[in-house]
N, C-alpha and C. Protein backbone atom coordinates (compact mmCIF):
# COMPACT_ATOMS: atom_id res chain seq x y z
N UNK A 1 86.24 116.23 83.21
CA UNK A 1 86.76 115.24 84.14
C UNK A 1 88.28 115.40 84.23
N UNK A 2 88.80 115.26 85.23
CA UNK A 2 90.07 115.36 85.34
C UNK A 2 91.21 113.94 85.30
N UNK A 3 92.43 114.48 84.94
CA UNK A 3 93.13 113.48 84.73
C UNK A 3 93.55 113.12 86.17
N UNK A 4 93.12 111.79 86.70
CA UNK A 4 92.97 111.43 87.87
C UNK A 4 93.01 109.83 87.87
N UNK A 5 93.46 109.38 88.12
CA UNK A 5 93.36 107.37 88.28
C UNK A 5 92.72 106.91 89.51
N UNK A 6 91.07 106.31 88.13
CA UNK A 6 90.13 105.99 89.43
C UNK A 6 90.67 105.04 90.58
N UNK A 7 91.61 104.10 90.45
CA UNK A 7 91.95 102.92 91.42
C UNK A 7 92.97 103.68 92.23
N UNK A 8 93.86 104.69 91.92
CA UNK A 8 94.79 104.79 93.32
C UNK A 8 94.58 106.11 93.59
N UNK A 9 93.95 107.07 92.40
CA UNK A 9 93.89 108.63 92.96
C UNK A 9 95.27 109.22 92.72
N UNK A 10 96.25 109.02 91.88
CA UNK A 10 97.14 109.26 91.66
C UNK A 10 97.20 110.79 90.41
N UNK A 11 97.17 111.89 90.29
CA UNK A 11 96.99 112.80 89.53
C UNK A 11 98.49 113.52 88.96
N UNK A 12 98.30 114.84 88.45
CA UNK A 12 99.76 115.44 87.80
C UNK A 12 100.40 115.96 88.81
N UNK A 13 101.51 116.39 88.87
CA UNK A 13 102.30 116.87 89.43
C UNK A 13 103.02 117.63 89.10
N UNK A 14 103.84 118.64 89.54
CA UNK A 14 104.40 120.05 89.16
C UNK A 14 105.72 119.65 89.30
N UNK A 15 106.96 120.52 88.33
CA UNK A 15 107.90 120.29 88.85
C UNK A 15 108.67 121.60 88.14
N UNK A 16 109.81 121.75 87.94
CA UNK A 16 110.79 122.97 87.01
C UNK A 16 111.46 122.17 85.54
N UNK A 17 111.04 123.37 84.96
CA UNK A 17 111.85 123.01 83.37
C UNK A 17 113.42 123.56 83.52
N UNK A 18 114.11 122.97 83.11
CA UNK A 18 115.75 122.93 83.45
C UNK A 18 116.04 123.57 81.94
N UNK A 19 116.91 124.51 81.96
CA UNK A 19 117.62 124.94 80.83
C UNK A 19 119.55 124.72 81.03
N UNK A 20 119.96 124.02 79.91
CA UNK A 20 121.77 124.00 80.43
C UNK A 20 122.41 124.96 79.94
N UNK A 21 122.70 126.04 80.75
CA UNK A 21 123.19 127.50 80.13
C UNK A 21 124.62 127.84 80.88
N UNK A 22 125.64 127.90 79.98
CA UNK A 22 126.95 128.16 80.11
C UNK A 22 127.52 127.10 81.65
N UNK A 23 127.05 125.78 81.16
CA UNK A 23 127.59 124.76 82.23
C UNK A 23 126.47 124.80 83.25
N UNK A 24 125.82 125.63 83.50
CA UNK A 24 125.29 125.60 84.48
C UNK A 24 123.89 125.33 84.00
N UNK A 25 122.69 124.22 85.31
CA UNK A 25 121.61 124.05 84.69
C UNK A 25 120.85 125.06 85.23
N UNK A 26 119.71 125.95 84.77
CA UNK A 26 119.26 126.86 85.23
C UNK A 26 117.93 126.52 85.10
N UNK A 27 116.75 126.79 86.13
CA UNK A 27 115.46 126.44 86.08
C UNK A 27 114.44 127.64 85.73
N UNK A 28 114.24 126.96 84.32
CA UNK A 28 113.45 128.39 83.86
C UNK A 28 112.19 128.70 83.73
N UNK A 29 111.26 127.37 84.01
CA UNK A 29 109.65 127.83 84.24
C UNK A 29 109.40 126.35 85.10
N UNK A 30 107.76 126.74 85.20
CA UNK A 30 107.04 125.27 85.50
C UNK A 30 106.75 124.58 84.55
N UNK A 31 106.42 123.29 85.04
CA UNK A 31 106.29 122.30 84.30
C UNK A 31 105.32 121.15 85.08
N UNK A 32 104.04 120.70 83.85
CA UNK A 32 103.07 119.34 84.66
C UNK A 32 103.81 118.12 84.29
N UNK A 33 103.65 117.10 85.12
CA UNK A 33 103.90 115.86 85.13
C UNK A 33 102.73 115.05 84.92
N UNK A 34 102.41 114.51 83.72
CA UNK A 34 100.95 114.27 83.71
C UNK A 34 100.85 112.32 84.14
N UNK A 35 99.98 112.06 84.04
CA UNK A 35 99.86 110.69 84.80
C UNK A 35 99.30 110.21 83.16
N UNK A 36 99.99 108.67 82.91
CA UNK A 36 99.78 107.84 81.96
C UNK A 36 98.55 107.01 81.92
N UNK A 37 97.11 107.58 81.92
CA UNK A 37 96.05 106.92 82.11
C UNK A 37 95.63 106.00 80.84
N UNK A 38 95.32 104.97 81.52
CA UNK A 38 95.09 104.10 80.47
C UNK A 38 93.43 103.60 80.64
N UNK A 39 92.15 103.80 79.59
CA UNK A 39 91.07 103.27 79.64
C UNK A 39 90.85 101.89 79.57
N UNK A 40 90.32 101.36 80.85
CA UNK A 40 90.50 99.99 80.89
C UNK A 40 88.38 99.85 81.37
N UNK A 41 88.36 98.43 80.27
CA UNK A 41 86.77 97.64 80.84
C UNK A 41 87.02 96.57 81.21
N UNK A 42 86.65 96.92 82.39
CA UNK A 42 86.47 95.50 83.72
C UNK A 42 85.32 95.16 84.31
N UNK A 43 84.94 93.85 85.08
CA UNK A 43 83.49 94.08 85.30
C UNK A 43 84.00 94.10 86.89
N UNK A 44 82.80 95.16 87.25
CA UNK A 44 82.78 95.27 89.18
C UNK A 44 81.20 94.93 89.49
N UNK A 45 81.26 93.44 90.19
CA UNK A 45 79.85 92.78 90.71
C UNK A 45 79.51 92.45 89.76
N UNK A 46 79.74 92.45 88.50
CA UNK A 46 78.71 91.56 87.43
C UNK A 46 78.53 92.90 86.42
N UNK A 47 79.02 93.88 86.47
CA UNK A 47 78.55 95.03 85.48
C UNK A 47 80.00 95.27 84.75
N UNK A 48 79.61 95.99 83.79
CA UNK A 48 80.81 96.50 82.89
C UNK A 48 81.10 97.71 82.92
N UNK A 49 82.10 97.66 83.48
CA UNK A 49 82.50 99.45 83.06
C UNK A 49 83.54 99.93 82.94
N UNK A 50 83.85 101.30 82.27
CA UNK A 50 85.07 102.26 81.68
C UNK A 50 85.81 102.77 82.87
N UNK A 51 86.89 102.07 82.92
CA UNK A 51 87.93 102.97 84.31
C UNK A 51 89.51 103.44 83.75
N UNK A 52 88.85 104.99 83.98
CA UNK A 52 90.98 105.34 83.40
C UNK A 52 91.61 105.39 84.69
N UNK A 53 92.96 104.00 84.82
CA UNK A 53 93.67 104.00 85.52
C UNK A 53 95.30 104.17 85.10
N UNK A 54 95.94 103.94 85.58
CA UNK A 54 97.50 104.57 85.52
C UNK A 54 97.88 103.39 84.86
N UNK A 55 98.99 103.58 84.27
CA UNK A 55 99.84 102.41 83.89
C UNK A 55 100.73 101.46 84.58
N UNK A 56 101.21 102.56 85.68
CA UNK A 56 101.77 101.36 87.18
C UNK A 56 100.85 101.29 87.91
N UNK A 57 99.35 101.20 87.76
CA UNK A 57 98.72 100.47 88.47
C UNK A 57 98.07 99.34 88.18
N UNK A 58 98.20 99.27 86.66
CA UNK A 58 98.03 98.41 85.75
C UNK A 58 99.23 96.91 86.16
N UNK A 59 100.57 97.69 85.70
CA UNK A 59 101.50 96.75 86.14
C UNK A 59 101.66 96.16 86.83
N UNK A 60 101.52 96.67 88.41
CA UNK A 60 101.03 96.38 89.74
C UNK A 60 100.34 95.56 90.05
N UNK A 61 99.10 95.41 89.18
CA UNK A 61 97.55 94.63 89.85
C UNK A 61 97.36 94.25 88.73
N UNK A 62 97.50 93.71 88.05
CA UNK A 62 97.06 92.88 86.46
C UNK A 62 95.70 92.77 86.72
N UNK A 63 95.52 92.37 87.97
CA UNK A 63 93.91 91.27 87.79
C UNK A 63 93.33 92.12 87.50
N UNK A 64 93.69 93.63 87.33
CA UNK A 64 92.16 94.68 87.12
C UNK A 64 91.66 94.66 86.00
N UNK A 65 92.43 93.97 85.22
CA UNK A 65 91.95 93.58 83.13
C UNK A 65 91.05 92.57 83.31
N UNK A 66 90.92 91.62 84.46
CA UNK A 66 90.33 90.31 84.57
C UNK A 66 89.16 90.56 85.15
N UNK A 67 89.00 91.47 86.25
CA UNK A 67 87.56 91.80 86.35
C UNK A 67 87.60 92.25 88.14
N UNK A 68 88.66 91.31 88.67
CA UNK A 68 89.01 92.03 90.27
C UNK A 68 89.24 93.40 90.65
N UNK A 69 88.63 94.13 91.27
CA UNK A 69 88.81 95.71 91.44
C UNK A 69 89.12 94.94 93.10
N UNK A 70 90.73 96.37 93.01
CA UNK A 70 91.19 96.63 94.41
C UNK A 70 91.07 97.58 94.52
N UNK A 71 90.02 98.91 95.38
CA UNK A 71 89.77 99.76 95.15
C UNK A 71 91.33 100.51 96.20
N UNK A 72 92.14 101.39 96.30
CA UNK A 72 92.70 101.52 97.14
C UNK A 72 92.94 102.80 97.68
N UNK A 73 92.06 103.69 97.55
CA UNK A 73 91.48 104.97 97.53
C UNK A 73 90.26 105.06 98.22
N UNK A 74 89.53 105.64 99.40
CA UNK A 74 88.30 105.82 99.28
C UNK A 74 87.49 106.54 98.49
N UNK A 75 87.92 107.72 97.78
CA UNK A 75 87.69 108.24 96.98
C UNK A 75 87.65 107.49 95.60
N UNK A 76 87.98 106.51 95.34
CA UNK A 76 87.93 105.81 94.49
C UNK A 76 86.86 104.61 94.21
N UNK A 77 86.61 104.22 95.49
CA UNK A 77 85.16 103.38 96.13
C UNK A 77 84.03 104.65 95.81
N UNK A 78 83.92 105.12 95.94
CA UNK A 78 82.70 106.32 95.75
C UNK A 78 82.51 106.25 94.27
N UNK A 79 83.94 106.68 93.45
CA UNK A 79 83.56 106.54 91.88
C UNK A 79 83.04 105.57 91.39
N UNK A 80 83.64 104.40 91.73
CA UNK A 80 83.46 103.13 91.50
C UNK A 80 81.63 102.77 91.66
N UNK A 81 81.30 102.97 92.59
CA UNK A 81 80.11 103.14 93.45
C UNK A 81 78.83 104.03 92.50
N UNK A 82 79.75 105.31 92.02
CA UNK A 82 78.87 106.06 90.80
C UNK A 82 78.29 105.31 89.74
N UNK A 83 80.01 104.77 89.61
CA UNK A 83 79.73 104.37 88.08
C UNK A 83 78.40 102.80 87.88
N UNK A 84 78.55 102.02 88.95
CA UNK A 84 77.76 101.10 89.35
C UNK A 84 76.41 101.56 89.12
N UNK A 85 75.95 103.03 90.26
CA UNK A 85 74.35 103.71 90.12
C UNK A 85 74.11 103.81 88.69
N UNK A 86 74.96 104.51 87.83
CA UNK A 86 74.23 104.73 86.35
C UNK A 86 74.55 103.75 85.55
N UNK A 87 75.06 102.45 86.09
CA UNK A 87 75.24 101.35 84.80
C UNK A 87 73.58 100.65 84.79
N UNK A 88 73.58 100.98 86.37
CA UNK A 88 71.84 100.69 86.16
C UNK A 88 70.78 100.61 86.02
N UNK A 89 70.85 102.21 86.08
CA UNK A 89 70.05 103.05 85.53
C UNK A 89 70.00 103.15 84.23
């Protein structure tokens, strides 16, 4: 599974590793920016379930600890939607 935040779809990002060489900063490889997922259980419709979301989306939307899902992704309604099929199964 990938590091991905089911509520906004927010994933890593690329950027350059900086070296400071004789005053000057010089960019010397790549580098991931990984996303701060945090495993959170909330209930969606009456069920319980495991959602790793971000930490500013956490901050953002508190109520998602309380049990309100704002899904804000469609791609994220689909997971959401998964995870629902096999809670009932």
């Amino acid at each position: 599974m990938s590091r991905k935040c089911d509520v906004s779809g927010k994933k890593a990002q690329t950027g350059m590793r900086y070296s400071f060489l004789r005053a000057h900063f010089n960019p010397t490889a790549k580098r991931r920016f990984q996303v701060n997922l945090q495993t959170v259980r909330t209930t969606v419709n009456g069920k319980r379930v495991k959602l790793k979301v971000a930490a500013s989306v956490l901050k953002a939307h508190p109520e998602i600890r309380t049990g309100v899902i704002l899904p804000l992704k469609k791609k994220s309604r689909k997971k959401i939607k998964k995870l629902l099929a096999a809670a009932q199964t």
